[in-house]
Every structure is written in structure tokens, then in C-alpha cells.
C-alpha atoms as a PDB file:
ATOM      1  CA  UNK A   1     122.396 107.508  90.682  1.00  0.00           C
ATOM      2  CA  UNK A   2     125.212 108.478  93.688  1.00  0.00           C
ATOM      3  CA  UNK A   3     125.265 105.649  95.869  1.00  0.00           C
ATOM      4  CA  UNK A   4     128.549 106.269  96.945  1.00  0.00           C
ATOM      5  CA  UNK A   5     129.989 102.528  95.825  1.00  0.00           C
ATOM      6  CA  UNK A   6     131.425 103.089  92.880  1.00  0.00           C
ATOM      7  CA  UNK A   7     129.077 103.087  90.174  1.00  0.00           C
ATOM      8  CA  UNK A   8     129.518 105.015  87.104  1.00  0.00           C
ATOM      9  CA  UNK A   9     126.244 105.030  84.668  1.00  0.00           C
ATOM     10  CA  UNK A  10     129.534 105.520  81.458  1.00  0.00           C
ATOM     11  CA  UNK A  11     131.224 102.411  82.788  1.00  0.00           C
ATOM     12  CA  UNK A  12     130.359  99.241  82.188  1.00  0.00           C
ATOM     13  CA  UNK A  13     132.327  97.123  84.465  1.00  0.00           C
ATOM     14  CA  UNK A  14     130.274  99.011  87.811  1.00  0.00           C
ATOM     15  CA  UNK A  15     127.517  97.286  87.075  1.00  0.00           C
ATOM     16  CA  UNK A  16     128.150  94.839  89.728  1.00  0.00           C
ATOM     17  CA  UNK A  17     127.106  93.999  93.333  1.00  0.00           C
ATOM     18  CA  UNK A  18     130.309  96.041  94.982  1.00  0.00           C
ATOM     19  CA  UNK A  19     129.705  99.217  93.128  1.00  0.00           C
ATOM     20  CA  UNK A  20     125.391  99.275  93.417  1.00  0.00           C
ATOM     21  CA  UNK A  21     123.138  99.317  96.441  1.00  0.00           C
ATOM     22  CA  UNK A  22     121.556  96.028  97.179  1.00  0.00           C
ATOM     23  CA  UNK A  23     119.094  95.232  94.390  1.00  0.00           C
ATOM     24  CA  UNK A  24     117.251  92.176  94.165  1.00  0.00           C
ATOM     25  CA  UNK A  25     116.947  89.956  90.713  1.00  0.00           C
ATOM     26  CA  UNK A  26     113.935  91.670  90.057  1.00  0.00           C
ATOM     27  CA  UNK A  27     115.718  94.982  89.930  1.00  0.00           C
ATOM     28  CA  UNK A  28     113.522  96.006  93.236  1.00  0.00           C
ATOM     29  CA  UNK A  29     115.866  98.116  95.725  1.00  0.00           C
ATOM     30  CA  UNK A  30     113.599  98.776  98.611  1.00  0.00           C
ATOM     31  CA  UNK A  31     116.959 100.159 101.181  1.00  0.00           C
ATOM     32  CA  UNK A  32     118.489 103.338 101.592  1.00  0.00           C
ATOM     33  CA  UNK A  33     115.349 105.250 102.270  1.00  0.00           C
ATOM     34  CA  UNK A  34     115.259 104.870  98.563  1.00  0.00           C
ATOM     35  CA  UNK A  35     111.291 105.187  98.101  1.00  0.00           C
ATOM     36  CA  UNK A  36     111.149 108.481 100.117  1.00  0.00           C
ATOM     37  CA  UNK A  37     113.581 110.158  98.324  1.00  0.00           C
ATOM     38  CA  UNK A  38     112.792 113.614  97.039  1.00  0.00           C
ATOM     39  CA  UNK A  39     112.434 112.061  93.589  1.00  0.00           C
ATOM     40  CA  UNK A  40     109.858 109.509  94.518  1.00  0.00           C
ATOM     41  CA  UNK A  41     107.634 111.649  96.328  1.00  0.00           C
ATOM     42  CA  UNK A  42     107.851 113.963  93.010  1.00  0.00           C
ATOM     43  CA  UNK A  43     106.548 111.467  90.898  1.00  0.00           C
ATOM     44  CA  UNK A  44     103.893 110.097  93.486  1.00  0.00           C
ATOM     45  CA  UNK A  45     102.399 113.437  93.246  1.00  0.00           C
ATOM     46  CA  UNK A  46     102.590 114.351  89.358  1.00  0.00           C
ATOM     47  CA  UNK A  47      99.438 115.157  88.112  1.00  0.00           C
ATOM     48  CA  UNK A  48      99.024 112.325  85.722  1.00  0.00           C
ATOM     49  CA  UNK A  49     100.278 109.717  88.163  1.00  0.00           C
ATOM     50  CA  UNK A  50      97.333 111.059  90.741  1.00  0.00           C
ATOM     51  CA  UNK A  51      94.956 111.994  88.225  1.00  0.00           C
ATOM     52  CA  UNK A  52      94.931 108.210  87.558  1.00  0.00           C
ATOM     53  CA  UNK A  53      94.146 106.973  90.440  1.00  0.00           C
ATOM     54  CA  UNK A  54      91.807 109.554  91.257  1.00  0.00           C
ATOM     55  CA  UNK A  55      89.950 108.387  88.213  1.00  0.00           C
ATOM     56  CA  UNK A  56      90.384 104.526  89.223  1.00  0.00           C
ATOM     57  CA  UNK A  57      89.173 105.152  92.911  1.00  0.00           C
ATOM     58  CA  UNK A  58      86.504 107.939  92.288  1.00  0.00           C
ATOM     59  CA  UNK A  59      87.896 110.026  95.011  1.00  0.00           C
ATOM     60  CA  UNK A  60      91.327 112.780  95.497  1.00  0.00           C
ATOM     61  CA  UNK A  61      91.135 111.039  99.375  1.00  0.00           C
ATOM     62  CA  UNK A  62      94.585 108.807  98.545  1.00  0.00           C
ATOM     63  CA  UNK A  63      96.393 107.099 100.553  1.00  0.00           C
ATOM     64  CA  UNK A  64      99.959 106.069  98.701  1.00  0.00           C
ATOM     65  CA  UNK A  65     102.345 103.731  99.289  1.00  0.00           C
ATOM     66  CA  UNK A  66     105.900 103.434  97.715  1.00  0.00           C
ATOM     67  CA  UNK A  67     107.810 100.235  98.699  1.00  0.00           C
ATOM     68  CA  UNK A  68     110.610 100.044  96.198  1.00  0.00           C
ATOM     69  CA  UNK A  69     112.305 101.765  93.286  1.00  0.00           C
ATOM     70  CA  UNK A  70     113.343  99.178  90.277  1.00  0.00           C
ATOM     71  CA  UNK A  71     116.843  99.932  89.151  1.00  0.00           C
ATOM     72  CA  UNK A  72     117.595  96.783  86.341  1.00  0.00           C
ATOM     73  CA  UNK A  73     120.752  96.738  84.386  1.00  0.00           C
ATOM     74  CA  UNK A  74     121.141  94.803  81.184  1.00  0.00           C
ATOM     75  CA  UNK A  75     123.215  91.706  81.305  1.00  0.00           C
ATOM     76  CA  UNK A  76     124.314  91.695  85.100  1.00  0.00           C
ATOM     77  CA  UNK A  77     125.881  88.632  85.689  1.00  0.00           C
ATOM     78  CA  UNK A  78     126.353  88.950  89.591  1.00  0.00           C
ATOM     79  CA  UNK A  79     122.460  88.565  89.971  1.00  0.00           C
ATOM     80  CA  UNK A  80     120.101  85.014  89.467  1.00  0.00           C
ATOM     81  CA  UNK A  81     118.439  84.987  86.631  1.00  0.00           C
ATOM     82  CA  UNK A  82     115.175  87.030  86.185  1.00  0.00           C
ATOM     83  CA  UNK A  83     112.544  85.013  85.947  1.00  0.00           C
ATOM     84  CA  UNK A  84     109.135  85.911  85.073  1.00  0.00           C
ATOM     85  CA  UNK A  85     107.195  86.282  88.582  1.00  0.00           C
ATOM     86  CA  UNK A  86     103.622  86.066  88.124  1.00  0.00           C
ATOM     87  CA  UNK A  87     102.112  88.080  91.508  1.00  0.00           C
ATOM     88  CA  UNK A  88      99.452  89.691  92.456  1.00  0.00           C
ATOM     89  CA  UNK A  89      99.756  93.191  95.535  1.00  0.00           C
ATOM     90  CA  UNK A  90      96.544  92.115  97.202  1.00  0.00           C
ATOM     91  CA  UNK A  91      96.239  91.040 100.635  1.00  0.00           C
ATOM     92  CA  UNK A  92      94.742  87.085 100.052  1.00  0.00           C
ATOM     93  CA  UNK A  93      92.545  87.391 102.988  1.00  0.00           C
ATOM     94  CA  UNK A  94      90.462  90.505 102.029  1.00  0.00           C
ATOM     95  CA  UNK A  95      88.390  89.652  98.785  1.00  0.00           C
ATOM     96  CA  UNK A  96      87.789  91.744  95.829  1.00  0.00           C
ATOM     97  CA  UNK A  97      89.549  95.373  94.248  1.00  0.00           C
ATOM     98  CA  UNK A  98      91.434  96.967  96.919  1.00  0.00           C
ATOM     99  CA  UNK A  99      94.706  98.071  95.029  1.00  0.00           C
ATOM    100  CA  UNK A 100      96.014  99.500  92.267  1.00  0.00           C
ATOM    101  CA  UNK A 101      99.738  99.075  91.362  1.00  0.00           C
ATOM    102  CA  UNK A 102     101.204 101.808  89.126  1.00  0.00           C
ATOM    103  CA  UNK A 103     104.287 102.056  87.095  1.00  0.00           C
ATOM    104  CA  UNK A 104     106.703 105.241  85.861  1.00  0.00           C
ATOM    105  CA  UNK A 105     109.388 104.900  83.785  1.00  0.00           C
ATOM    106  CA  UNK A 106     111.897 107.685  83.923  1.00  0.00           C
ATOM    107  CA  UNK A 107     114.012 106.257  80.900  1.00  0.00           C
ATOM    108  CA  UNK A 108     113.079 105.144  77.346  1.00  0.00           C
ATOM    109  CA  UNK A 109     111.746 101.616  77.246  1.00  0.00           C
ATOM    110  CA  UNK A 110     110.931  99.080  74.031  1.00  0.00           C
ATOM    111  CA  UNK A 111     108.745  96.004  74.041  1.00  0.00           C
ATOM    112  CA  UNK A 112     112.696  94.010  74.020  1.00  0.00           C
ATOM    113  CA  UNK A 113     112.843  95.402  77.560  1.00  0.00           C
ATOM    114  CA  UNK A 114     110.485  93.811  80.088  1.00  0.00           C
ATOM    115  CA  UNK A 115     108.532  95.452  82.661  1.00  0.00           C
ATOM    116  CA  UNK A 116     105.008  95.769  84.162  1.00  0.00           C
ATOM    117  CA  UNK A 117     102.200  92.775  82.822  1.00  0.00           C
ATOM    118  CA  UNK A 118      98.681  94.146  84.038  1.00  0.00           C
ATOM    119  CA  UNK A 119      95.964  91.599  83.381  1.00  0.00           C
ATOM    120  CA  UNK A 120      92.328  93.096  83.092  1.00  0.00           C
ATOM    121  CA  UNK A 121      90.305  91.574  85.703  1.00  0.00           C
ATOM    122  CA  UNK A 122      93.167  89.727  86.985  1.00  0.00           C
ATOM    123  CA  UNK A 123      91.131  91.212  90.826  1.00  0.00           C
ATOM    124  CA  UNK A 124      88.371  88.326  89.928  1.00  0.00           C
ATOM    125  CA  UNK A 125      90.700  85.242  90.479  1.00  0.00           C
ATOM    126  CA  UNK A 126      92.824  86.880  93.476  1.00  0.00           C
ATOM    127  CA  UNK A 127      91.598  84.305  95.560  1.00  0.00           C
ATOM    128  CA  UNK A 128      92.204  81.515  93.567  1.00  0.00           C
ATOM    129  CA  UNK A 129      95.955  82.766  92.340  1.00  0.00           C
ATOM    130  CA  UNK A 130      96.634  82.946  96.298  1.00  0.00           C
ATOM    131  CA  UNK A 131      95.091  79.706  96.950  1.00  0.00           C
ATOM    132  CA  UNK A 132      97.730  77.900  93.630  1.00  0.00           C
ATOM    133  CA  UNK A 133     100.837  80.039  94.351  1.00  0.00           C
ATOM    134  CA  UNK A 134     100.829  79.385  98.520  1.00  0.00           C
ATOM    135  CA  UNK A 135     103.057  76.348  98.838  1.00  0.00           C
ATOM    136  CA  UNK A 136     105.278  77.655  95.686  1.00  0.00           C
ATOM    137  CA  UNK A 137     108.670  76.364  96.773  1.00  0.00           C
ATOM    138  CA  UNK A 138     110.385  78.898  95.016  1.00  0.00           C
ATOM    139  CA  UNK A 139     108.719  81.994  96.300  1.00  0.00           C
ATOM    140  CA  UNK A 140     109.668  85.351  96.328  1.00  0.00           C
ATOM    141  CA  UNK A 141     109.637  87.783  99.246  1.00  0.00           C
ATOM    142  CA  UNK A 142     106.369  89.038  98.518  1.00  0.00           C
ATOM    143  CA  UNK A 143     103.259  88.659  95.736  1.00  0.00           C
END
């Protein structure tokens, strides 16, 4: 990564809020134009990555959306701590399957590291995970 700020990947001590774009506690940088980069739009249209979805949706007539890259960094200290953040991407006023969240991991990752939780069927109780999580004090930007 080139942001510009400082940050060098061999050097500990950049890994720090003066030196990195704006990244959330999640690890979610949505700025900079970031999700249209010439990167992003290579892995949106991989073959695997689309043959997926194709296969999910029963069509090649996508539509794709890309609203942040994750960038985490072990042991910042500048951030809140990462807590787990049970969510759902489904609009709580339209009922049923309507979206599919994917995830590509363009470094090595071990089961020490975090990451993506998918639960199978977890598009039956939408409506009632919307209707417990609404008044959550503590809510994040967006689930």
C-alpha cells in the first residue's frame, strides 16, 4: 500500500493513525476511492469470485457493489478494540435472500486471525436480528 503518509509495510512503528489512511476498528477503509481502485475491480471480476455468485443467483446478470476494502494490522494500539460485530448486509425492510456478501483474501490467513463468520440460513431470522439489534446503543455505522 502507497498512501502517501508514511507507512512502510517493513516498519513497525507506521502502523499508526498518522502514517495510514483512515481505517475504522473493524479494519474497513471505505475513503480514497479505495473500492474502485484498479485492484478491486480486478478481483470483482475474477472468474471464481463471479462464477460464485453466478452459481448463488442462477444468472451472469450481476449487479456488484464494493463499499470498502479491510486493511487490519496486528496489535494497533491507536484503534478501539475490535469487537466481534454480529451484522447482517440486508436491507430490514425487504424480507427474505436478497444479498450475498463475499470475501477475498489477498494474504495468507490462519484460524488465529479473524475474519468473515457466514451463518447458513442466517437470511431466515433477518427480520428478527433487525428487530433485537435496532436500539443497540453501541451500534456501528452500518449492519
Amino acid at each position: 500500500m502507497q498512501s502517501g503518509l508514511g507507512f512502510d509495510r517493513n516498519d513497525p512503528t507506521t502502523i499508526r493513525e498518522a502514517c495510514l489512511p483512515i481505517i475504522n476498528e473493524k479494519g474497513m477503509c471505505a475513503g480514497y476511492g479505495l473500492p474502485h481502485e484498479t485492484f478491486t475491480w480486478a478481483i470483482r471480476t475474477e472468474p471464481g469470485v463471479v462464477g460464485a455468485f453466478e452459481k448463488v443467483y442462477e444468472t451472469e446478470d450481476l449487479i456488484v457493489s464494493f463499499d470498502a476494502v479491510n486493511l487490519s494490522f496486528p496489535n494497533r494500539t491507536d484503534l478501539k478494540e475490535n469487537k466481534p460485530w454480529p451484522h447482517q448486509d440486508q436491507d430490514r425492510t425487504r424480507p427474505g435472500f436478497r444479498c450475498l456478501q463475499g470475501l477475498v483474501n489477498l494474504l495468507p490467513n490462519g484460524p488465529d486471525d479473524g475474519g468473515l463468520i457466514v451463518c447458513k440460513g442466517g437470511h431466515l431470522v433477518s427480520e428478527e436480528f433487525h428487530e433485537v439489534f435496532e436500539n443497540e446503543a453501541d451500534r456501528i455505522w452500518a449492519w
